[in-house]
C-alpha atoms as a PDB file:
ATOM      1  CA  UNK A   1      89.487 101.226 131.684  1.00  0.00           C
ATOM      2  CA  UNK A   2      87.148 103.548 130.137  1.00  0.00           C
ATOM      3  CA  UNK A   3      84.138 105.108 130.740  1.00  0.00           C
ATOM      4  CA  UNK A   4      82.019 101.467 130.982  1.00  0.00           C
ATOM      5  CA  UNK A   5      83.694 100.566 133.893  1.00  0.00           C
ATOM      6  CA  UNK A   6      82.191 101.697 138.060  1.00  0.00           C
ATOM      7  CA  UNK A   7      84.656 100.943 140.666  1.00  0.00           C
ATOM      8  CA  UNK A   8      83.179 101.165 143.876  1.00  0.00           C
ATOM      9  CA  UNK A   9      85.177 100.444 147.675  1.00  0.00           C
ATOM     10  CA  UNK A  10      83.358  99.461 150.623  1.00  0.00           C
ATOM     11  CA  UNK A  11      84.312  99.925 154.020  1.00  0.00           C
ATOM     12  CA  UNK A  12      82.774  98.094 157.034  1.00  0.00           C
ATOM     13  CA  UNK A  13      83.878  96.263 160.256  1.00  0.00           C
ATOM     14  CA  UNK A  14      83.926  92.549 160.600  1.00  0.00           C
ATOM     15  CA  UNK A  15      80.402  90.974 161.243  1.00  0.00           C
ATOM     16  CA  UNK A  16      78.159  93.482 159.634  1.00  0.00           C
ATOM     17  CA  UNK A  17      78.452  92.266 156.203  1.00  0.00           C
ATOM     18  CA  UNK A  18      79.927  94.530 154.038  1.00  0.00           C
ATOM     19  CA  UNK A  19      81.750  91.604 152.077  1.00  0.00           C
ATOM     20  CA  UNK A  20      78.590  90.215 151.945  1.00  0.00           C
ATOM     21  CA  UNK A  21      77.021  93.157 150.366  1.00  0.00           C
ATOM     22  CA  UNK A  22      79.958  93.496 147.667  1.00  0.00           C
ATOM     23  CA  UNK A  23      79.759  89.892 146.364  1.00  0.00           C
ATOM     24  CA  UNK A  24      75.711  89.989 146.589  1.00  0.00           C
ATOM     25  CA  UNK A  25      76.509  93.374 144.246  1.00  0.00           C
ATOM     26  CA  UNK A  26      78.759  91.816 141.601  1.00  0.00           C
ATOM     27  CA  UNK A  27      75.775  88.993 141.507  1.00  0.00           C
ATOM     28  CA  UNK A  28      72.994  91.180 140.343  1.00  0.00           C
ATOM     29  CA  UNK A  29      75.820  93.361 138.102  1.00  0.00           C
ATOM     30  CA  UNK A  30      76.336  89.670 136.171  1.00  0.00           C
ATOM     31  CA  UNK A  31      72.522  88.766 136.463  1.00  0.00           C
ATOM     32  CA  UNK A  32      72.583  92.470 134.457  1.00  0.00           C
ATOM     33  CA  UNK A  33      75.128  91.091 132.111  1.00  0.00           C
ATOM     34  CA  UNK A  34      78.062  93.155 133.316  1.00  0.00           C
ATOM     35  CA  UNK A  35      81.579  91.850 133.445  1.00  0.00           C
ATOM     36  CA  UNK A  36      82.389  91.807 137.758  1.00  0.00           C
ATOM     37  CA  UNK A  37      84.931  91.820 140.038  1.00  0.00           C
ATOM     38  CA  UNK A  38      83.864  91.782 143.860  1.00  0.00           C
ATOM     39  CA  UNK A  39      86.538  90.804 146.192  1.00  0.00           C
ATOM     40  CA  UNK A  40      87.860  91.430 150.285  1.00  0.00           C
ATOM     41  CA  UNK A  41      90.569  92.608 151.344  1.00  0.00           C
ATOM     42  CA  UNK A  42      91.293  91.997 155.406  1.00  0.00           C
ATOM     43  CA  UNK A  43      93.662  93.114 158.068  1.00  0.00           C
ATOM     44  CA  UNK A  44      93.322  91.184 161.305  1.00  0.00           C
ATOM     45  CA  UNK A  45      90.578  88.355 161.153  1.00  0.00           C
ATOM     46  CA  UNK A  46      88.381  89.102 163.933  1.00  0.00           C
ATOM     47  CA  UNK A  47      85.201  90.427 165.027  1.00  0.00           C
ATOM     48  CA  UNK A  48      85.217  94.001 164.404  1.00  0.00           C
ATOM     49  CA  UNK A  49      88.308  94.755 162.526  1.00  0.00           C
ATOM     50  CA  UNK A  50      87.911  97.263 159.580  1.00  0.00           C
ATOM     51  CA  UNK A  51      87.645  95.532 156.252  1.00  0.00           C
ATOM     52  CA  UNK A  52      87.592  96.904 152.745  1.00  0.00           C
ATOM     53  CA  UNK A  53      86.502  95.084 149.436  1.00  0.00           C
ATOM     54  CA  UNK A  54      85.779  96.055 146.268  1.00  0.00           C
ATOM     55  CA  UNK A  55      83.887  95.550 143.168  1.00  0.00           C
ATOM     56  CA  UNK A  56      84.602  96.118 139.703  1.00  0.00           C
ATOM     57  CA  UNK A  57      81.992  96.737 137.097  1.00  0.00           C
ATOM     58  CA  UNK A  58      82.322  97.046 133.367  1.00  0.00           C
ATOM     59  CA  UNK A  59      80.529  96.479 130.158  1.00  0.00           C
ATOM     60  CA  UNK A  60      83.305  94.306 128.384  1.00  0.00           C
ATOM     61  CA  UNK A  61      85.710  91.826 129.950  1.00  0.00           C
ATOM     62  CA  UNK A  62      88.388  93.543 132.576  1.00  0.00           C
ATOM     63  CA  UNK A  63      91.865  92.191 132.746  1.00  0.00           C
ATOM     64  CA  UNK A  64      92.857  94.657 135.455  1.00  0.00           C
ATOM     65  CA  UNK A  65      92.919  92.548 138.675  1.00  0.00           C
ATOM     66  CA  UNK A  66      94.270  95.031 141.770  1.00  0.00           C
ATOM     67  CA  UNK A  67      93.009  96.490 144.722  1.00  0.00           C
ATOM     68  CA  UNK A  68      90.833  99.811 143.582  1.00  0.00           C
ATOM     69  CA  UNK A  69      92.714 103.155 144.107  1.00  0.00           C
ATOM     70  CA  UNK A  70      90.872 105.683 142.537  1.00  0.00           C
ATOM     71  CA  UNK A  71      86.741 104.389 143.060  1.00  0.00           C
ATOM     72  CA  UNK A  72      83.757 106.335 141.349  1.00  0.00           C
ATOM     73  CA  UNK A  73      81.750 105.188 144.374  1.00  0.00           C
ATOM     74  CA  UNK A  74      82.558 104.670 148.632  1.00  0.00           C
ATOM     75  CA  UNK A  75      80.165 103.002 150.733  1.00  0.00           C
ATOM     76  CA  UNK A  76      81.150 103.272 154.547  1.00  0.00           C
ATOM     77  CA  UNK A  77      78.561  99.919 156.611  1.00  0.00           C
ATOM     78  CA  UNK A  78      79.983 101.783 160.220  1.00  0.00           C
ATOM     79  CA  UNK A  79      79.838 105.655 160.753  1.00  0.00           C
ATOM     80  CA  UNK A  80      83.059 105.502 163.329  1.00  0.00           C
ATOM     81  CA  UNK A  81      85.327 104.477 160.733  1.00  0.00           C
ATOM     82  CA  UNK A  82      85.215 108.312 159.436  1.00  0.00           C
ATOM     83  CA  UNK A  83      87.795 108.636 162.229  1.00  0.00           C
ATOM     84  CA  UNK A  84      89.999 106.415 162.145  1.00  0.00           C
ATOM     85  CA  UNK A  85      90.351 105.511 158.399  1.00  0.00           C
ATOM     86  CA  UNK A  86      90.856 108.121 155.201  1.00  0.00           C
ATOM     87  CA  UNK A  87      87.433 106.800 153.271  1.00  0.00           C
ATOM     88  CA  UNK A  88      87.562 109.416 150.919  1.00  0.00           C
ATOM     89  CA  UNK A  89      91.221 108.563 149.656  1.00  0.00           C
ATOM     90  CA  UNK A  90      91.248 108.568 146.026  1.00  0.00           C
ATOM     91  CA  UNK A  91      87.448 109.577 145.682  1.00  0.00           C
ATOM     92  CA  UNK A  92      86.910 110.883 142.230  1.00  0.00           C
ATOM     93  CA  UNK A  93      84.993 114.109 143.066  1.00  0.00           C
ATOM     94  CA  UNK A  94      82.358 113.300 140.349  1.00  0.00           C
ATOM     95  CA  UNK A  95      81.723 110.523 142.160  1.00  0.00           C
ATOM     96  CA  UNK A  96      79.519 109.849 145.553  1.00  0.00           C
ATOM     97  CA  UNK A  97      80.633 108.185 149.079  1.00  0.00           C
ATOM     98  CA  UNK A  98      77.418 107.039 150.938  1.00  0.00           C
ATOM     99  CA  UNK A  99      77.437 106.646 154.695  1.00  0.00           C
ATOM    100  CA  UNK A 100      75.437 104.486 157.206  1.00  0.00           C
ATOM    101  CA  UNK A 101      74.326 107.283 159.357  1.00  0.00           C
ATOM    102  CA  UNK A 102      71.083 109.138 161.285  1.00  0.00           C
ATOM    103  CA  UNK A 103      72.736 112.327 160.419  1.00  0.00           C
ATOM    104  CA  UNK A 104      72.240 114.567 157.383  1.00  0.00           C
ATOM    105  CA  UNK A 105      74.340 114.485 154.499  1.00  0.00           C
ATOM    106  CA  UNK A 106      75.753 118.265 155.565  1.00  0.00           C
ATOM    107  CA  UNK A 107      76.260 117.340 158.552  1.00  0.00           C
ATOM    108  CA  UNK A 108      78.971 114.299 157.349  1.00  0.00           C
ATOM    109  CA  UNK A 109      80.447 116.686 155.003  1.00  0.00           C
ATOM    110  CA  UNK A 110      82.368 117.905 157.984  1.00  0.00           C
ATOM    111  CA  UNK A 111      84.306 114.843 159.142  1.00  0.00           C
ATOM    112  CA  UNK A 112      85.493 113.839 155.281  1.00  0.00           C
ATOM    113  CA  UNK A 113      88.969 116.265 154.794  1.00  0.00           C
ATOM    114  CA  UNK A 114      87.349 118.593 152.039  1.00  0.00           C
ATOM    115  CA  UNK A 115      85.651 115.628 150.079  1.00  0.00           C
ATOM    116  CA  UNK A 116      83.702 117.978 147.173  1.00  0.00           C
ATOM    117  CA  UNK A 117      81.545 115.152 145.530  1.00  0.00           C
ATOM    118  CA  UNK A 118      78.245 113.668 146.493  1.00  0.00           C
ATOM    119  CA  UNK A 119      77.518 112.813 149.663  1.00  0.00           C
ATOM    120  CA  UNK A 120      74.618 110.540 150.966  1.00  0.00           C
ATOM    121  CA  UNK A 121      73.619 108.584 154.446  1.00  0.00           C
ATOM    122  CA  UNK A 122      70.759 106.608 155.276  1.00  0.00           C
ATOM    123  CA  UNK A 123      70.130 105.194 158.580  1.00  0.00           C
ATOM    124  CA  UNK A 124      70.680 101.778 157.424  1.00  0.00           C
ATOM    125  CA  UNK A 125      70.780 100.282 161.105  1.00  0.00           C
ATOM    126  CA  UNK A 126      67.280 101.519 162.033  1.00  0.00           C
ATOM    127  CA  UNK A 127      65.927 100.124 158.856  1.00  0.00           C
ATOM    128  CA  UNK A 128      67.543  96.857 159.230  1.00  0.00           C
ATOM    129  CA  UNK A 129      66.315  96.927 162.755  1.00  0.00           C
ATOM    130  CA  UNK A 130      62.793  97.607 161.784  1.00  0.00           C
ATOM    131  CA  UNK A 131      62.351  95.305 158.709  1.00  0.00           C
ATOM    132  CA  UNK A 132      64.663  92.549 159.737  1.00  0.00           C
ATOM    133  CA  UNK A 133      64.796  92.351 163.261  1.00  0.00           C
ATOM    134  CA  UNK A 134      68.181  92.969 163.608  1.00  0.00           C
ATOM    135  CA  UNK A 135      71.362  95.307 162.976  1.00  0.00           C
ATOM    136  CA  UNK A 136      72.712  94.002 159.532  1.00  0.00           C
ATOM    137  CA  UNK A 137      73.178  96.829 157.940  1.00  0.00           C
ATOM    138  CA  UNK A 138      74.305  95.200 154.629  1.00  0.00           C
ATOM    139  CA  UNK A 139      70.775  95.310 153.287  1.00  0.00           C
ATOM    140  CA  UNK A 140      69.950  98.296 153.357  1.00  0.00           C
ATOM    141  CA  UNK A 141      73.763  99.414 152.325  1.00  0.00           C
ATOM    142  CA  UNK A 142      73.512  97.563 149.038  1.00  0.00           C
ATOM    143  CA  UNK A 143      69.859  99.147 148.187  1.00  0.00           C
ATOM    144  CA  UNK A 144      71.427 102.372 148.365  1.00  0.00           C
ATOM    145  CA  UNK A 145      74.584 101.666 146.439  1.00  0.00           C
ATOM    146  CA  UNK A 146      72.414 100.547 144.021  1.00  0.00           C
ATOM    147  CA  UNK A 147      70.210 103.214 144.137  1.00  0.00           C
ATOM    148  CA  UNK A 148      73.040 106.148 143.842  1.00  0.00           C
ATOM    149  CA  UNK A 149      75.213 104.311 141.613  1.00  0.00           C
ATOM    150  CA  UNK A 150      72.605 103.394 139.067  1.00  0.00           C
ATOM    151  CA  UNK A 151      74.695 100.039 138.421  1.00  0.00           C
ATOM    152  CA  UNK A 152      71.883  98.436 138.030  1.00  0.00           C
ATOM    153  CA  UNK A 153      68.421  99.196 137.167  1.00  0.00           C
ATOM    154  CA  UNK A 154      66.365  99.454 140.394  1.00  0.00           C
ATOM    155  CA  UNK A 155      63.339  97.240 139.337  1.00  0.00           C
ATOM    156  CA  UNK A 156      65.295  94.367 137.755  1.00  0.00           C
ATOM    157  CA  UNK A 157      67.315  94.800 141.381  1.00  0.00           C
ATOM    158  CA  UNK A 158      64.291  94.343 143.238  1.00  0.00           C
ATOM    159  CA  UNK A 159      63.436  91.089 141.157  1.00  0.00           C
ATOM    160  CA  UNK A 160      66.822  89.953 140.939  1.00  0.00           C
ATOM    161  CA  UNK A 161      67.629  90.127 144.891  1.00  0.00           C
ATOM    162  CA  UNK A 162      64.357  88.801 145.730  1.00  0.00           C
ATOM    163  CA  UNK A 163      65.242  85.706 143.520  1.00  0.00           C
ATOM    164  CA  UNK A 164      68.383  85.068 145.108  1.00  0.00           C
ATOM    165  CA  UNK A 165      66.881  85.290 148.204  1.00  0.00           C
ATOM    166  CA  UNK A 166      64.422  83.084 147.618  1.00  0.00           C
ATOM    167  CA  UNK A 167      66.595  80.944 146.709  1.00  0.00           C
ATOM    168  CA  UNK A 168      69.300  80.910 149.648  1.00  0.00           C
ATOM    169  CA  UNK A 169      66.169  81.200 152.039  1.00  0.00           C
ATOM    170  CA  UNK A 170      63.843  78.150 150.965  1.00  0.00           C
ATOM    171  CA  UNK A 171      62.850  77.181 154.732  1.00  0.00           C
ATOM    172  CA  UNK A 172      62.945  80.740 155.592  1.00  0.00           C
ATOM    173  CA  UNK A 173      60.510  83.165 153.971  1.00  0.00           C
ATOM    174  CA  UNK A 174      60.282  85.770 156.587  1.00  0.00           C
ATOM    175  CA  UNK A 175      64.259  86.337 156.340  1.00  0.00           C
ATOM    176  CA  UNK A 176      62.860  87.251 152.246  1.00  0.00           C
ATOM    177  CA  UNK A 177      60.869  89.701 153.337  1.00  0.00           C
ATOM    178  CA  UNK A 178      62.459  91.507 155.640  1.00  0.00           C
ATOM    179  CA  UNK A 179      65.427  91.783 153.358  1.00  0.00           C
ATOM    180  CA  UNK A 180      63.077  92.852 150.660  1.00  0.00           C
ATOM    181  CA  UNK A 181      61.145  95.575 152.699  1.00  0.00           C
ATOM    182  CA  UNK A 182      64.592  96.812 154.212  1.00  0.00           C
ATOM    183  CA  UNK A 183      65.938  97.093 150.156  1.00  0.00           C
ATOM    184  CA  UNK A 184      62.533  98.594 148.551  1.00  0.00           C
ATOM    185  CA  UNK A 185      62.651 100.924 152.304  1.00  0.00           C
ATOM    186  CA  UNK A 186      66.174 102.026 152.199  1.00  0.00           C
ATOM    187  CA  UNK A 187      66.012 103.063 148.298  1.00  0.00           C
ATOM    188  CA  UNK A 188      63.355 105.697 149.380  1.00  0.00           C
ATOM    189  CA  UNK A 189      65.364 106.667 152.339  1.00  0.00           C
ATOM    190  CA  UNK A 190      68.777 107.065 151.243  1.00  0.00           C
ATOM    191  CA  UNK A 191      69.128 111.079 151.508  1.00  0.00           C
ATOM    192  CA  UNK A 192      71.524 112.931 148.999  1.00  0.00           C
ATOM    193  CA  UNK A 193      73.563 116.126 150.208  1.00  0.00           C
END
Protein backbone atom coordinates (compact mmCIF):
# COMPACT_ATOMS: atom_id res chain seq x y z
CA UNK A 1 0.00 0.00 0.00
CA UNK A 2 1.48 3.19 -0.95
CA UNK A 3 1.13 6.57 -0.40
CA UNK A 4 -2.76 6.68 -2.02
CA UNK A 5 -4.01 4.74 0.58
CA UNK A 6 -5.60 6.54 4.47
CA UNK A 7 -6.25 3.98 7.01
CA UNK A 8 -8.13 5.34 9.69
CA UNK A 9 -9.48 3.19 13.22
CA UNK A 10 -12.33 4.27 15.13
CA UNK A 11 -13.04 3.61 18.56
CA UNK A 12 -16.47 4.04 20.25
CA UNK A 13 -18.83 2.15 22.65
CA UNK A 14 -21.88 0.33 21.53
CA UNK A 15 -24.94 2.65 20.79
CA UNK A 16 -23.24 5.85 19.88
CA UNK A 17 -22.57 5.05 16.37
CA UNK A 18 -19.20 4.87 15.60
CA UNK A 19 -19.85 1.90 13.06
CA UNK A 20 -22.27 4.01 11.77
CA UNK A 21 -19.95 6.81 11.19
CA UNK A 22 -17.22 4.44 9.48
CA UNK A 23 -19.57 2.90 6.86
CA UNK A 24 -21.36 6.50 6.30
CA UNK A 25 -17.33 7.45 5.66
CA UNK A 26 -16.42 4.77 3.13
CA UNK A 27 -19.90 6.03 1.35
CA UNK A 28 -18.88 9.54 0.60
CA UNK A 29 -14.96 8.13 0.00
CA UNK A 30 -16.79 5.94 -3.07
CA UNK A 31 -19.29 8.85 -3.92
CA UNK A 32 -15.48 10.60 -4.27
CA UNK A 33 -14.43 7.73 -6.41
CA UNK A 34 -12.05 6.13 -3.94
CA UNK A 35 -11.60 2.42 -3.64
CA UNK A 36 -13.16 1.63 0.39
CA UNK A 37 -13.03 -0.63 2.95
CA UNK A 38 -15.20 0.24 6.16
CA UNK A 39 -15.82 -2.61 8.41
CA UNK A 40 -16.54 -3.52 12.60
CA UNK A 41 -14.89 -5.35 14.55
CA UNK A 42 -16.83 -6.33 18.10
CA UNK A 43 -16.08 -7.91 21.41
CA UNK A 44 -19.16 -8.58 23.50
CA UNK A 45 -22.52 -7.53 21.72
CA UNK A 46 -24.10 -5.28 24.07
CA UNK A 47 -24.93 -1.87 24.94
CA UNK A 48 -21.84 -0.16 25.77
CA UNK A 49 -19.07 -2.49 24.99
CA UNK A 50 -15.99 -0.90 23.24
CA UNK A 51 -16.01 -1.45 19.52
CA UNK A 52 -13.42 -0.70 16.89
CA UNK A 53 -13.89 -0.57 12.98
CA UNK A 54 -12.06 0.58 10.37
CA UNK A 55 -11.92 2.03 7.01
CA UNK A 56 -9.65 1.73 4.25
CA UNK A 57 -9.17 4.35 1.63
CA UNK A 58 -7.15 4.26 -1.54
CA UNK A 59 -6.98 5.60 -5.00
CA UNK A 60 -6.70 2.15 -6.89
CA UNK A 61 -8.29 -1.17 -5.97
CA UNK A 62 -6.91 -2.73 -2.41
CA UNK A 63 -6.53 -6.43 -2.09
CA UNK A 64 -5.34 -6.16 1.50
CA UNK A 65 -8.38 -7.27 3.59
CA UNK A 66 -7.19 -7.30 7.61
CA UNK A 67 -7.88 -5.54 10.58
CA UNK A 68 -5.72 -2.02 10.42
CA UNK A 69 -2.50 -2.08 12.57
CA UNK A 70 -0.63 0.77 11.77
CA UNK A 71 -3.68 3.77 10.92
CA UNK A 72 -2.70 7.35 9.54
CA UNK A 73 -5.80 8.51 11.42
CA UNK A 74 -7.72 7.50 15.21
CA UNK A 75 -10.99 8.77 15.97
CA UNK A 76 -12.02 7.98 19.70
CA UNK A 77 -16.68 8.62 19.74
CA UNK A 78 -16.17 8.22 24.00
CA UNK A 79 -13.42 10.19 25.95
CA UNK A 80 -13.26 7.26 28.85
CA UNK A 81 -11.95 4.81 26.57
CA UNK A 82 -8.41 6.77 26.87
CA UNK A 83 -8.25 4.62 30.02
CA UNK A 84 -9.00 1.62 29.52
CA UNK A 85 -7.92 0.93 25.87
CA UNK A 86 -4.25 1.78 24.11
CA UNK A 87 -5.94 4.18 21.18
CA UNK A 88 -2.80 5.35 20.11
CA UNK A 89 -1.32 1.75 19.36
CA UNK A 90 0.28 1.78 16.11
CA UNK A 91 -0.43 5.60 15.44
CA UNK A 92 1.86 6.75 12.73
CA UNK A 93 3.20 9.97 14.36
CA UNK A 94 2.60 11.93 11.08
CA UNK A 95 -0.65 11.13 11.50
CA UNK A 96 -3.63 12.69 13.85
CA UNK A 97 -5.99 10.87 16.60
CA UNK A 98 -9.11 13.11 17.18
CA UNK A 99 -11.05 12.86 20.41
CA UNK A 100 -14.72 13.54 21.43
CA UNK A 101 -13.94 15.83 24.24
CA UNK A 102 -14.74 19.54 26.05
CA UNK A 103 -11.13 19.63 26.84
CA UNK A 104 -8.26 21.18 24.88
CA UNK A 105 -6.15 19.34 22.67
CA UNK A 106 -3.02 19.90 25.38
CA UNK A 107 -4.83 18.97 27.81
CA UNK A 108 -5.52 15.15 26.08
CA UNK A 109 -1.97 15.03 25.20
CA UNK A 110 -1.48 13.89 28.73
CA UNK A 111 -3.54 10.70 28.97
CA UNK A 112 -2.13 9.23 25.34
CA UNK A 113 1.51 7.35 26.54
CA UNK A 114 3.84 9.93 24.64
CA UNK A 115 1.62 10.02 21.39
CA UNK A 116 3.89 12.90 19.30
CA UNK A 117 1.44 13.46 16.30
CA UNK A 118 -1.59 15.63 15.93
CA UNK A 119 -3.96 15.81 18.30
CA UNK A 120 -7.59 17.25 18.01
CA UNK A 121 -11.08 17.14 20.18
CA UNK A 122 -14.25 18.69 19.59
CA UNK A 123 -17.08 18.52 21.89
CA UNK A 124 -19.02 16.42 19.63
CA UNK A 125 -21.76 15.56 22.38
CA UNK A 126 -22.72 19.21 23.00
CA UNK A 127 -23.02 19.77 19.33
CA UNK A 128 -25.05 16.78 18.72
CA UNK A 129 -27.07 17.85 21.67
CA UNK A 130 -27.65 21.28 20.36
CA UNK A 131 -28.31 20.60 16.61
CA UNK A 132 -29.91 17.24 16.92
CA UNK A 133 -31.55 16.98 20.04
CA UNK A 134 -29.74 14.30 21.27
CA UNK A 135 -26.23 12.64 22.24
CA UNK A 136 -25.17 10.88 18.91
CA UNK A 137 -22.05 11.84 18.67
CA UNK A 138 -21.39 10.12 15.28
CA UNK A 139 -22.26 13.29 13.41
CA UNK A 140 -20.30 15.44 14.47
CA UNK A 141 -17.30 12.65 14.74
CA UNK A 142 -17.43 12.02 11.01
CA UNK A 143 -17.41 16.00 10.14
CA UNK A 144 -14.27 16.17 11.86
CA UNK A 145 -12.60 13.09 10.48
CA UNK A 146 -13.38 14.49 7.44
CA UNK A 147 -12.29 17.70 8.14
CA UNK A 148 -8.62 16.63 9.58
CA UNK A 149 -8.14 13.87 7.29
CA UNK A 150 -8.89 15.75 4.13
CA UNK A 151 -10.33 12.32 2.66
CA UNK A 152 -12.65 14.02 1.12
CA UNK A 153 -13.19 17.44 -0.04
CA UNK A 154 -15.29 19.32 2.55
CA UNK A 155 -17.89 20.93 0.14
CA UNK A 156 -18.61 17.86 -2.02
CA UNK A 157 -18.97 16.24 1.82
CA UNK A 158 -21.46 18.65 2.71
CA UNK A 159 -23.48 17.87 -0.60
CA UNK A 160 -22.80 14.36 -0.57
CA UNK A 161 -24.04 13.68 3.22
CA UNK A 162 -26.88 15.90 2.81
CA UNK A 163 -27.96 13.67 -0.21
CA UNK A 164 -27.79 10.59 1.59
CA UNK A 165 -29.62 11.97 4.17
CA UNK A 166 -32.17 13.08 2.29
CA UNK A 167 -32.51 10.16 1.07
CA UNK A 168 -32.64 7.73 4.24
CA UNK A 169 -34.82 10.58 5.88
CA UNK A 170 -37.77 11.17 3.27
CA UNK A 171 -40.61 11.53 6.08
CA UNK A 172 -38.14 13.14 8.26
CA UNK A 173 -36.59 16.46 7.26
CA UNK A 174 -35.78 17.88 10.58
CA UNK A 175 -33.49 14.66 11.37
CA UNK A 176 -31.60 16.38 7.77
CA UNK A 177 -31.02 19.29 9.31
CA UNK A 178 -29.91 18.73 12.40
CA UNK A 179 -27.40 16.29 11.04
CA UNK A 180 -26.40 18.90 8.56
CA UNK A 181 -26.00 21.87 11.07
CA UNK A 182 -24.18 19.42 13.60
CA UNK A 183 -21.60 18.43 10.33
CA UNK A 184 -21.20 22.16 8.79
CA UNK A 185 -20.96 23.12 13.10
CA UNK A 186 -18.51 20.56 14.13
CA UNK A 187 -16.06 21.25 10.99
CA UNK A 188 -15.62 24.83 12.46
CA UNK A 189 -15.27 23.49 15.90
CA UNK A 190 -12.99 20.71 15.75
CA UNK A 191 -9.80 22.32 17.62
CA UNK A 192 -6.20 21.14 16.56
CA UNK A 193 -3.32 20.86 19.30
Amino acid sequence: MGKSTVEIRWHGRGGQGAKTACLLLADVAFYSGKHVQGFPEYGPERMGAPITAYNRITDKRCTVHSNIYSPDYVIVVDETLLGSVDVTSGLKEEGAIIINSEKEPEELRSLLGGFKGQVCSIDARRISEETIGRNMPNTPMLAAAVKISKIVEQEQFIRDMESSLRHKFTTKPQVVSGNMEALRKSMEEVKVG
